[in-house]
Structure formats: structure tokens, C-alpha cells
N, C-alpha and C. Protein backbone atom coordinates (compact mmCIF):
# COMPACT_ATOMS: atom_id res chain seq x y z
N UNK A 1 -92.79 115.21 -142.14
CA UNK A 1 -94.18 115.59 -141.94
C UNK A 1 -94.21 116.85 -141.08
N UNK A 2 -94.71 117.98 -141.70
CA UNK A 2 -94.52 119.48 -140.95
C UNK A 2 -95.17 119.52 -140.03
N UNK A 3 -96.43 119.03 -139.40
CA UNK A 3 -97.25 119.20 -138.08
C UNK A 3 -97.24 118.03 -137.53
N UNK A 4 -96.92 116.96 -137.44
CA UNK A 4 -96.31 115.94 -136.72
C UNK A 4 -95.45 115.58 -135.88
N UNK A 5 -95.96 114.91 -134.77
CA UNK A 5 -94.75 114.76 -133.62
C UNK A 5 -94.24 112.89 -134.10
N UNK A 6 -93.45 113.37 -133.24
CA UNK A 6 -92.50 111.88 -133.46
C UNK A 6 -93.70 110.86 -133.04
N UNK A 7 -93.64 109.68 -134.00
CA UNK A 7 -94.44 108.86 -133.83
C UNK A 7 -93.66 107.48 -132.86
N UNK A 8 -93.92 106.85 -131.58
CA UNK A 8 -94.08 105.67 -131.34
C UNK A 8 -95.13 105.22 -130.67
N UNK A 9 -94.88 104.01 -129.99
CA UNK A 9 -95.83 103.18 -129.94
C UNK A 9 -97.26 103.92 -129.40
N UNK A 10 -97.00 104.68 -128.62
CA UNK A 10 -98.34 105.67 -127.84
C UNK A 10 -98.88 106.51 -129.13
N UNK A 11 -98.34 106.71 -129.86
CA UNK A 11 -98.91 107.93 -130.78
C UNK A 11 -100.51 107.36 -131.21
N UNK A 12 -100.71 108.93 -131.61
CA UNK A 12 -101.98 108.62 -132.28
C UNK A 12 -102.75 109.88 -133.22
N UNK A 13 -103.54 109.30 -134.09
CA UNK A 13 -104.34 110.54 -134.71
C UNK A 13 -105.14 111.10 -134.13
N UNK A 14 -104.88 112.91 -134.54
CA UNK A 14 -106.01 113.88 -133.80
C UNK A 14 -106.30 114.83 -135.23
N UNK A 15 -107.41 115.14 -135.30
CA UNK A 15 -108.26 116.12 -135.93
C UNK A 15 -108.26 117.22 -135.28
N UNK A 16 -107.42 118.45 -135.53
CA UNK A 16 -107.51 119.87 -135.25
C UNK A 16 -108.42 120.67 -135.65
N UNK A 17 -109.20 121.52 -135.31
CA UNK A 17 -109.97 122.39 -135.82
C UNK A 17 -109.96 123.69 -135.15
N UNK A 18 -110.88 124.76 -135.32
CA UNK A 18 -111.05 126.24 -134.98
C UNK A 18 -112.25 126.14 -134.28
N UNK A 19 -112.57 126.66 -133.22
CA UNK A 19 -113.53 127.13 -132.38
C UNK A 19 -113.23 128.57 -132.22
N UNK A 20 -113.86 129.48 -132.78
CA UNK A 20 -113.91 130.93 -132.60
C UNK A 20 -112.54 131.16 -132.98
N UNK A 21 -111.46 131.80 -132.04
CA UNK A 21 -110.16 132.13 -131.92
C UNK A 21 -109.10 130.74 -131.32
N UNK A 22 -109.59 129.96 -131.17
CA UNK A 22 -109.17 128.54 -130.19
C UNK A 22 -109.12 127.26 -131.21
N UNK A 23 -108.11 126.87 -131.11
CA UNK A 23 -107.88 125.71 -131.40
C UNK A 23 -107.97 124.12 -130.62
N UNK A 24 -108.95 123.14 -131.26
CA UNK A 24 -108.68 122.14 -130.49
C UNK A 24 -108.60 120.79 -131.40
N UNK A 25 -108.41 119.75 -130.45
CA UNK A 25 -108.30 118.31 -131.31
C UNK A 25 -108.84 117.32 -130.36
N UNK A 26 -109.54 116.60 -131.82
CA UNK A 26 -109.60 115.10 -130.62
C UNK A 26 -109.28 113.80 -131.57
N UNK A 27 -109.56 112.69 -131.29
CA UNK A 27 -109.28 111.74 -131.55
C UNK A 27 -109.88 111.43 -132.94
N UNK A 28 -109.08 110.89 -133.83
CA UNK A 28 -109.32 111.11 -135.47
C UNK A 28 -110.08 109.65 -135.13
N UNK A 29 -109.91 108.93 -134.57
CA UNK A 29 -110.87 107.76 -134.61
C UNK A 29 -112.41 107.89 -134.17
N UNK A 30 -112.68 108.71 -133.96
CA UNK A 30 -114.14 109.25 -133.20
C UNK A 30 -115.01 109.83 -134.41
N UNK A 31 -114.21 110.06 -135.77
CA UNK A 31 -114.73 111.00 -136.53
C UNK A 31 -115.35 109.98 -137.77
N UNK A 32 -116.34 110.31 -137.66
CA UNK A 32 -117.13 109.79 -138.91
C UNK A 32 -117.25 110.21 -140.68
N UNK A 33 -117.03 111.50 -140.42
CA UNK A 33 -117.37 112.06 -141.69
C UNK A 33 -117.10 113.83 -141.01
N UNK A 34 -116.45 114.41 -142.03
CA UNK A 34 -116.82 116.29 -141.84
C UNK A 34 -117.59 116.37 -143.03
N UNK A 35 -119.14 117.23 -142.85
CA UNK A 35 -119.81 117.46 -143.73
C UNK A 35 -120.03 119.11 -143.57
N UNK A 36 -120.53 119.95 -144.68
CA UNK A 36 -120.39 121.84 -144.65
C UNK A 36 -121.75 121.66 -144.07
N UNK A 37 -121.57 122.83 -143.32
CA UNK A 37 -123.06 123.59 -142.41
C UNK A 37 -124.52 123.06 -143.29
N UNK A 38 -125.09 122.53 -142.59
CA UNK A 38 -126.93 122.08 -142.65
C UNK A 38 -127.64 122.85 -141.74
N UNK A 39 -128.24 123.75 -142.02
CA UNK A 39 -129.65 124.38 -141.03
C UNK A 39 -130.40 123.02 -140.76
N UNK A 40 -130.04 123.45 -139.13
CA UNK A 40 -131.01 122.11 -138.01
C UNK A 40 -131.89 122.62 -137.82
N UNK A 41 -133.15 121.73 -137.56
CA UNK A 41 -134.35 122.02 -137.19
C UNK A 41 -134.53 121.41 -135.68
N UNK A 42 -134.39 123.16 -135.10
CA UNK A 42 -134.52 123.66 -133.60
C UNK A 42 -135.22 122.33 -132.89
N UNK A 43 -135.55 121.85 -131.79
CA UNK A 43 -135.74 120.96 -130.83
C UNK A 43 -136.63 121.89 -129.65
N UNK A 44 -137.39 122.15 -129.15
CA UNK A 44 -138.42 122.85 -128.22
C UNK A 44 -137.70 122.13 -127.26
N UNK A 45 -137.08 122.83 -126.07
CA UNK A 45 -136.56 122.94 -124.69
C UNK A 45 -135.52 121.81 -124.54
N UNK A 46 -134.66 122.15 -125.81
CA UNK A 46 -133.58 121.53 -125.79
C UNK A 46 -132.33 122.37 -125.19
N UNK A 47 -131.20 121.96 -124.72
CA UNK A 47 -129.85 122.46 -123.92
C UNK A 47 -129.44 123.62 -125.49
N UNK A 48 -128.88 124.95 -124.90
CA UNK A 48 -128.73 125.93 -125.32
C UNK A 48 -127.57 125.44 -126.20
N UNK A 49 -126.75 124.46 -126.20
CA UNK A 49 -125.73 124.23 -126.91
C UNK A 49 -125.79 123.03 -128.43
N UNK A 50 -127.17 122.32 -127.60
CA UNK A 50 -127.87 121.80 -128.98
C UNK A 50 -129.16 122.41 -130.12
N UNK A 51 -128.22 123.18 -131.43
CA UNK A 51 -128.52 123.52 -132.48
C UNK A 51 -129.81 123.19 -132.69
N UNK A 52 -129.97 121.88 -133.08
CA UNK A 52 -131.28 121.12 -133.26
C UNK A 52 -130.70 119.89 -134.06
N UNK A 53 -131.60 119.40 -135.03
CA UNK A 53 -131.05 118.15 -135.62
C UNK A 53 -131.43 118.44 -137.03
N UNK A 54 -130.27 117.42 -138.10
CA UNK A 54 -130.49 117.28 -139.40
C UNK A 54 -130.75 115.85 -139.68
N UNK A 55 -131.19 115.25 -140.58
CA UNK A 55 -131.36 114.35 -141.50
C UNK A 55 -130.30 114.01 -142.09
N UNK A 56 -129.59 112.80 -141.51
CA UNK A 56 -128.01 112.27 -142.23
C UNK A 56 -128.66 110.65 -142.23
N UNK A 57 -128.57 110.76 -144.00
CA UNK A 57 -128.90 109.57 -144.86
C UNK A 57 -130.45 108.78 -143.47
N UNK A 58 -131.47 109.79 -143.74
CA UNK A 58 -132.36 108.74 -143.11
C UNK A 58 -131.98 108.73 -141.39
N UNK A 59 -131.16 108.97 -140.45
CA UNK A 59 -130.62 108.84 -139.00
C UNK A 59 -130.74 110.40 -138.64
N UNK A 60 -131.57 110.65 -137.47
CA UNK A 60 -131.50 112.00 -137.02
C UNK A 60 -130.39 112.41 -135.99
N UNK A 61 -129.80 113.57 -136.26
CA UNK A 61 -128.51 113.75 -136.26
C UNK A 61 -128.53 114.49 -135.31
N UNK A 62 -128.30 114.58 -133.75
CA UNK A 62 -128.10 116.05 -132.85
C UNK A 62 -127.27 117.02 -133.47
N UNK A 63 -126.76 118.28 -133.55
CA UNK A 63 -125.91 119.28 -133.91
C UNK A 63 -126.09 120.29 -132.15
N UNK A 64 -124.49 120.30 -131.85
CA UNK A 64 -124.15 120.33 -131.23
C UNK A 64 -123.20 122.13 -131.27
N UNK A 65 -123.73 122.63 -131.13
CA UNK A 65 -122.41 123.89 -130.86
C UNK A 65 -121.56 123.66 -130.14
N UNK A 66 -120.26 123.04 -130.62
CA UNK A 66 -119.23 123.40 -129.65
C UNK A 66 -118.94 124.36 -128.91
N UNK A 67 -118.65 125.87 -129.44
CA UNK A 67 -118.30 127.00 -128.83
C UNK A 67 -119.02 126.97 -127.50
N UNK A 68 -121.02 126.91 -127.79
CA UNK A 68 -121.51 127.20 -126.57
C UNK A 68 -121.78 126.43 -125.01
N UNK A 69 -120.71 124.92 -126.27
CA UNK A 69 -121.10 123.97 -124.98
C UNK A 69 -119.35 123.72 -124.09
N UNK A 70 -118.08 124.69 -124.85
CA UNK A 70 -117.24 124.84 -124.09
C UNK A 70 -117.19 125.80 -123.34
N UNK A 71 -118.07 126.95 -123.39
CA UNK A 71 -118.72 128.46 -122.62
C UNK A 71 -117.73 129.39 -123.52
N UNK A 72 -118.15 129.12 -124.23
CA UNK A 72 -117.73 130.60 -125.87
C UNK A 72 -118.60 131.39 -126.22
N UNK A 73 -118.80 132.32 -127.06
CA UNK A 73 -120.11 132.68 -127.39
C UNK A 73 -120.04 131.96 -128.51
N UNK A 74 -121.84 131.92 -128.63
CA UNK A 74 -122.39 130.97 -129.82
C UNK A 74 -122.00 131.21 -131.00
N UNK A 75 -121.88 129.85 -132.01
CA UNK A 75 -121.59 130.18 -133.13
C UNK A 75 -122.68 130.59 -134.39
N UNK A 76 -122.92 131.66 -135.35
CA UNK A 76 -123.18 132.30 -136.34
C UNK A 76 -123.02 131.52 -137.03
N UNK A 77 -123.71 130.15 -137.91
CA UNK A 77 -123.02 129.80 -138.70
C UNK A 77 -123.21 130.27 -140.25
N UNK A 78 -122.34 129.65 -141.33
CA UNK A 78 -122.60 130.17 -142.04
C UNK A 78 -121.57 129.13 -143.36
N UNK A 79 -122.15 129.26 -144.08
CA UNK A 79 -121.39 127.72 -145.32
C UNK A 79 -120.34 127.50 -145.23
N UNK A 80 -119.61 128.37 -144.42
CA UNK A 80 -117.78 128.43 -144.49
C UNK A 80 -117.86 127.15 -142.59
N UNK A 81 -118.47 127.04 -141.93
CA UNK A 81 -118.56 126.46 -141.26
C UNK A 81 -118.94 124.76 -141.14
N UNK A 82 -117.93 123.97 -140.63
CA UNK A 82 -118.25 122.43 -140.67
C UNK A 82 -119.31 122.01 -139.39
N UNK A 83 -119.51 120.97 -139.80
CA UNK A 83 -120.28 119.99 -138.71
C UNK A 83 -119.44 118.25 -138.87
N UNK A 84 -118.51 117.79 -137.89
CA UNK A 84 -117.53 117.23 -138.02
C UNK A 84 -118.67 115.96 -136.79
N UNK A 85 -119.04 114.98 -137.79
CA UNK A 85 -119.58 113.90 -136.99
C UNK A 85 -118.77 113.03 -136.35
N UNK A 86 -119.41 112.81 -135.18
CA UNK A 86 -118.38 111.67 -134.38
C UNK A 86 -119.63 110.95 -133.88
N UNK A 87 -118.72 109.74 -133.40
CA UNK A 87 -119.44 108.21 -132.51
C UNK A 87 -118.99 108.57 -130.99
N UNK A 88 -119.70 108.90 -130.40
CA UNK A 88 -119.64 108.73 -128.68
C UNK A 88 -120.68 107.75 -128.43
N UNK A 89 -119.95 106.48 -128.07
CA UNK A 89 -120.89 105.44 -127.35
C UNK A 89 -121.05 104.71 -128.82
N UNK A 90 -122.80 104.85 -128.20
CA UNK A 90 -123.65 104.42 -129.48
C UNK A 90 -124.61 105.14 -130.18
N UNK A 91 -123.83 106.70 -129.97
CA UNK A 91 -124.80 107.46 -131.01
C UNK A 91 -123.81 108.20 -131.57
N UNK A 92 -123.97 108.96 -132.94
CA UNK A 92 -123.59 109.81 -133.76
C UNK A 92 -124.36 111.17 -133.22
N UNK A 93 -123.15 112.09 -133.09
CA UNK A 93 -123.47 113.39 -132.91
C UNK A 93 -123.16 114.54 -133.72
N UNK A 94 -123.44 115.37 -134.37
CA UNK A 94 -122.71 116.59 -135.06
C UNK A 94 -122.44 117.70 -134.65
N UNK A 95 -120.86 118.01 -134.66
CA UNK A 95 -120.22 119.18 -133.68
C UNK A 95 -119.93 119.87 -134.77
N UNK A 96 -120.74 121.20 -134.57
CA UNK A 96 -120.77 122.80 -135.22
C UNK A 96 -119.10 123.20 -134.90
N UNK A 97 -118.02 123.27 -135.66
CA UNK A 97 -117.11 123.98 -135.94
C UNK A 97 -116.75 125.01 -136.62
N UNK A 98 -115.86 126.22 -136.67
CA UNK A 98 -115.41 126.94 -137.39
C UNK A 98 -114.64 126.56 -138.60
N UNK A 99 -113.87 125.20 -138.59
CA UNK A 99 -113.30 124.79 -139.84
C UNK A 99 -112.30 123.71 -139.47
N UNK A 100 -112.18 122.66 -139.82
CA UNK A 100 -111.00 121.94 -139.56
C UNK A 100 -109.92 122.20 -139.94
N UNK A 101 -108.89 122.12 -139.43
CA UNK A 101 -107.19 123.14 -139.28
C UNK A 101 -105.96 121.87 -140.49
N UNK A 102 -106.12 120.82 -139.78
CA UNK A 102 -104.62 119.55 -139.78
C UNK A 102 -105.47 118.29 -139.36
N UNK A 103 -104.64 117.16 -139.52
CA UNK A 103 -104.41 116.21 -138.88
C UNK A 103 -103.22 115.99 -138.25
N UNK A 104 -102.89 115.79 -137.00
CA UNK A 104 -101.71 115.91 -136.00
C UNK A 104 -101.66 114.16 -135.69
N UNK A 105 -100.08 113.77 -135.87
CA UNK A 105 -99.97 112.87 -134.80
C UNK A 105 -99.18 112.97 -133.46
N UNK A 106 -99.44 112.06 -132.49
CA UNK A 106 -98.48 112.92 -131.25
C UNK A 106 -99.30 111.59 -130.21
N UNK A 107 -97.69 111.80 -129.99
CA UNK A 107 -97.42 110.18 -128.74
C UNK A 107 -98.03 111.11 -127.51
N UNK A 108 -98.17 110.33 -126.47
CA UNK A 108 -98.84 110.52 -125.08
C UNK A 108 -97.71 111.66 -124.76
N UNK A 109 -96.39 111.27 -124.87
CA UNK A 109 -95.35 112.20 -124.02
C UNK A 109 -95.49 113.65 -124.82
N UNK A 110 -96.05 113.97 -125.53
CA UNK A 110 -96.19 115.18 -126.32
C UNK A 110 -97.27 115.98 -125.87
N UNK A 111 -98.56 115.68 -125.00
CA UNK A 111 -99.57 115.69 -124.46
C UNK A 111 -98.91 116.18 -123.00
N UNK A 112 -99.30 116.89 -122.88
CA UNK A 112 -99.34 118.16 -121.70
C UNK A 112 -100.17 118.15 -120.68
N UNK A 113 -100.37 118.26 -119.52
CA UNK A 113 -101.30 118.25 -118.57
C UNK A 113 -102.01 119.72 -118.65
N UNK A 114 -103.55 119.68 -118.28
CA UNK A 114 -104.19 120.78 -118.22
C UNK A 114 -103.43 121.46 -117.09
N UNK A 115 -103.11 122.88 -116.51
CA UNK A 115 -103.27 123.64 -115.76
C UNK A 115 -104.29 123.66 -114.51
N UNK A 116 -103.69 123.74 -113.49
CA UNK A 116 -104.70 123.48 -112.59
C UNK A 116 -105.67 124.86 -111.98
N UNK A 117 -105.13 125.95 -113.01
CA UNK A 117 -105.66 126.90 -112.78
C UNK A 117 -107.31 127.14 -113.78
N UNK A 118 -107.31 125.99 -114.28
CA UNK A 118 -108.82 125.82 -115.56
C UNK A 118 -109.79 125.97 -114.56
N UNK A 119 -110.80 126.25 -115.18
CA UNK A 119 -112.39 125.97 -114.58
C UNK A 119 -112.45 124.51 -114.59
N UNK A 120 -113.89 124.71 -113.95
CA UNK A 120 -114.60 123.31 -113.72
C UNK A 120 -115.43 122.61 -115.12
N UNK A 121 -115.46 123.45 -116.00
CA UNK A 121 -115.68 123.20 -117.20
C UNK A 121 -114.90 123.02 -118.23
N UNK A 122 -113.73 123.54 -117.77
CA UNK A 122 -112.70 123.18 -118.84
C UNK A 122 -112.43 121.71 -118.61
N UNK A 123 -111.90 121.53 -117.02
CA UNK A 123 -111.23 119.97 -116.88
C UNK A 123 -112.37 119.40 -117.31
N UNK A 124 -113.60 119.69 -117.61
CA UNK A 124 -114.20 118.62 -118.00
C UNK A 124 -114.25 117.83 -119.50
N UNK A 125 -113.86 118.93 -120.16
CA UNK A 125 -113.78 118.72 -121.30
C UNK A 125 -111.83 118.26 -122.18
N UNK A 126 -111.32 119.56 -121.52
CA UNK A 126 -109.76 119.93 -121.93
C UNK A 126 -108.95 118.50 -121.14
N UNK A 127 -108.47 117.05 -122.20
CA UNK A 127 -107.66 116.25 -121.24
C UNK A 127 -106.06 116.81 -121.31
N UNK A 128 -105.99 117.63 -122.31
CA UNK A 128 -104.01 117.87 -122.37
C UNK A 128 -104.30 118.91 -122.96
N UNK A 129 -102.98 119.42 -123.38
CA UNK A 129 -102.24 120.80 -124.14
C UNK A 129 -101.54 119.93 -125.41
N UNK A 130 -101.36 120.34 -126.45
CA UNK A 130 -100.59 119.58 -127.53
C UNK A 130 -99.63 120.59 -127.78
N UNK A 131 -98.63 120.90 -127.81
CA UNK A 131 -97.53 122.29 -128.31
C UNK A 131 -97.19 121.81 -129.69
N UNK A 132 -97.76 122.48 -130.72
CA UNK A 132 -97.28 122.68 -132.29
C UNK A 132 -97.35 123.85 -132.96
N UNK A 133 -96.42 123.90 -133.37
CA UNK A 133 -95.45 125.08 -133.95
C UNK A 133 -95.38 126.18 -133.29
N UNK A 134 -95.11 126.33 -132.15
CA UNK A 134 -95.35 127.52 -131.35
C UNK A 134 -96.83 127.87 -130.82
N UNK A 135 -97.71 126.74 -130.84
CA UNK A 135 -98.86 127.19 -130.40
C UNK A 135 -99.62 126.30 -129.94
N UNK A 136 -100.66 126.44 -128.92
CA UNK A 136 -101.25 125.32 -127.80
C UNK A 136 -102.49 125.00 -128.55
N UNK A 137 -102.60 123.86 -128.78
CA UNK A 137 -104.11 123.12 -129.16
C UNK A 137 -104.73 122.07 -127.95
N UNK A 138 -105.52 122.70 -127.39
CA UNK A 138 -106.50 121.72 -126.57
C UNK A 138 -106.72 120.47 -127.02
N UNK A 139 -106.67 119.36 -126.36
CA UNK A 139 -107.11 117.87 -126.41
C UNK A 139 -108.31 118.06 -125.47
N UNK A 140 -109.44 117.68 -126.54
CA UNK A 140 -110.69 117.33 -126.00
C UNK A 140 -111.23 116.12 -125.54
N UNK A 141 -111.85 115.19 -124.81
CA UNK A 141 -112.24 114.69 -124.82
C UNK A 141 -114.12 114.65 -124.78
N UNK A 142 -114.66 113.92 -125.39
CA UNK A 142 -116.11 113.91 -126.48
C UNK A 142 -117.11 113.56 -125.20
N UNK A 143 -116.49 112.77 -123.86
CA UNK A 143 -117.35 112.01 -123.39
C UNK A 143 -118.63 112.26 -122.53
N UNK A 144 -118.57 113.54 -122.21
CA UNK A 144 -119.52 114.65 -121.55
C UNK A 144 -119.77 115.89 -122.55
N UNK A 145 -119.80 115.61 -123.90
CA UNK A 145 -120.17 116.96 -124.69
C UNK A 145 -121.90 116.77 -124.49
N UNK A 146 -122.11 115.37 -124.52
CA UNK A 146 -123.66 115.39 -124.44
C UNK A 146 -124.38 114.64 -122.88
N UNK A 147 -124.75 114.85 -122.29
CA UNK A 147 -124.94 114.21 -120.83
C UNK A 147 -125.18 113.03 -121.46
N UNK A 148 -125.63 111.81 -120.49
CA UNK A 148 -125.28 110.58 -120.98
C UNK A 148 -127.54 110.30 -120.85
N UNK A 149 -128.26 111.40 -120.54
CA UNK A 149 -129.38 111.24 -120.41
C UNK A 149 -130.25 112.04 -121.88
N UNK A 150 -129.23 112.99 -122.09
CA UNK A 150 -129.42 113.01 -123.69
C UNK A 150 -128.50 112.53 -125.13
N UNK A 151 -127.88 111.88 -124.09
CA UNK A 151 -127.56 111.35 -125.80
C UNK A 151 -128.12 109.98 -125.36
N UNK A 152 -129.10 109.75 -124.59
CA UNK A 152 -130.07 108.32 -124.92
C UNK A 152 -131.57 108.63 -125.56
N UNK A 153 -131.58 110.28 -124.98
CA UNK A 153 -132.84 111.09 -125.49
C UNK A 153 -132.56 111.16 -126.97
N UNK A 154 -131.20 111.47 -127.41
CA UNK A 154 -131.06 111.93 -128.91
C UNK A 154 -131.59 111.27 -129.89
């Protein structure tokens, strides 16, 4: 398996994707469905990083810019762009991506500690480094992409 780390008992599935120039992954169990770019309908004095929301089967859907909610500039989207749904908690959210990359597996010992030289926004988000094929993919964790007062609002 060409992008795969040695699998034991710790291993696990991650979903890679593109954010701008950046690569990241998170947990393939979080992921509901990748569906192609839907124009959201904007939200009045909603957080600069939430898009607005779509209509998925009947359930209103937050859409979420990743880029602007890891401090990237915003994403342009455009049909070549995914919206990769996940379950945080007990809501479904949709994260605006540039494109999904792989599926990676990779035990805990393959998982890298952040740098202690990150922002205060990175550790919040960035839990490891993954090293494949010569190149660093961020491990995200989902659990503060949405405060925990809007994703009860969502």
C-alpha cells in the first residue's frame, strides 16, 4: 500500500485533503459523505468562517471554510472544490475544502508532536505532524472548528 504506514494495533484511518497550499487529515471515522461545492445561503452575523448553510436531504447543513477558520485566506470556491461532511458531537457540519488528496493509515507512533513554536491557533486545531512521502500533513482535530455555542445554534 503506497501511502500507508505500518498498520498495528494503534493505527487508524485519516482522510487527507488540500487547504490552499497545505495539506491536512483527520479522522476517516468523522466523515460522513464528500459531496462537490453547493452555494450556501449566507446566515446574517454569522462567524466569518461560516459560509452559510445548504439543504442536505431535508437537514440544514452549516458550511464551514476551513482555510478561514485555520487563519488562511478565504476560500473562492468553485465546482472543482469539496464540502467533506463530518459528525462532531451531535451535529453534522460541512467543511469547504480544496479537494481530497488519499486515505492514509498510520499508528499513533507515526504521529508527530506539534512544534512548540505554533500559534495559539494552530495548537488548537493541529494535534500531530504525519511524515508521508517526504512531506508533512497536519492532523486536525474537528473539536473546536465550531464553538460548542454554535454548533448548538447550528
Amino acid at each position: 500500500m503506497p501511502n500507508s504506514m505500518q498498520t498495528d494495533a494503534n493505527s487508524r484511518e485519516l482522510i487527507a485533503f488540500r487547504v490552499g497550499r497545505q495539506e491536512f487529515c483527520i479522522n476517516v471515522m468523522m466523515v460522513r459523505e464528500i459531496r462537490g461545492w453547493t452555494a450556501a445561503t449566507a446566515l446574517p452575523r454569522a462567524p466569518r468562517y461560516v459560509r452559510g448553510v445548504i439543504n442536505l436531504r431535508g437537514a440544514v447543513l452549516p458550511i464551514v471554510d476551513l482555510a478561514v477558520r485555520l487563519g488562511l485566506p478565504a476560500t473562492d470556491p468553485t465546482e472543482r472544490n469539496v464540502i467533506i461532511v463530518v459528525q462532531i458531537a451531535h451535529q453534522q457540519i460541512g467543511l469547504l475544502v480544496d479537494a481530497v488528496s488519499d486515505i492514509l493509515t498510520a499508528s499513533d507512533s507515526n504521529i508527530q508532536t506539534s512544534p512548540d513554536v505554533s500559534s495559539d491557533l494552530v495548537k488548537t486545531f493541529v494535534k500531530g505532524l504525519l511524515p508521508v512521502d517526504g512531506r508533512m500533513i497536519s492532523l486536525i482535530g474537528l473539536d473546536n472548528v465550531l464553538p460548542a455555542s454554535e454548533l448548538e445554534a447550528a
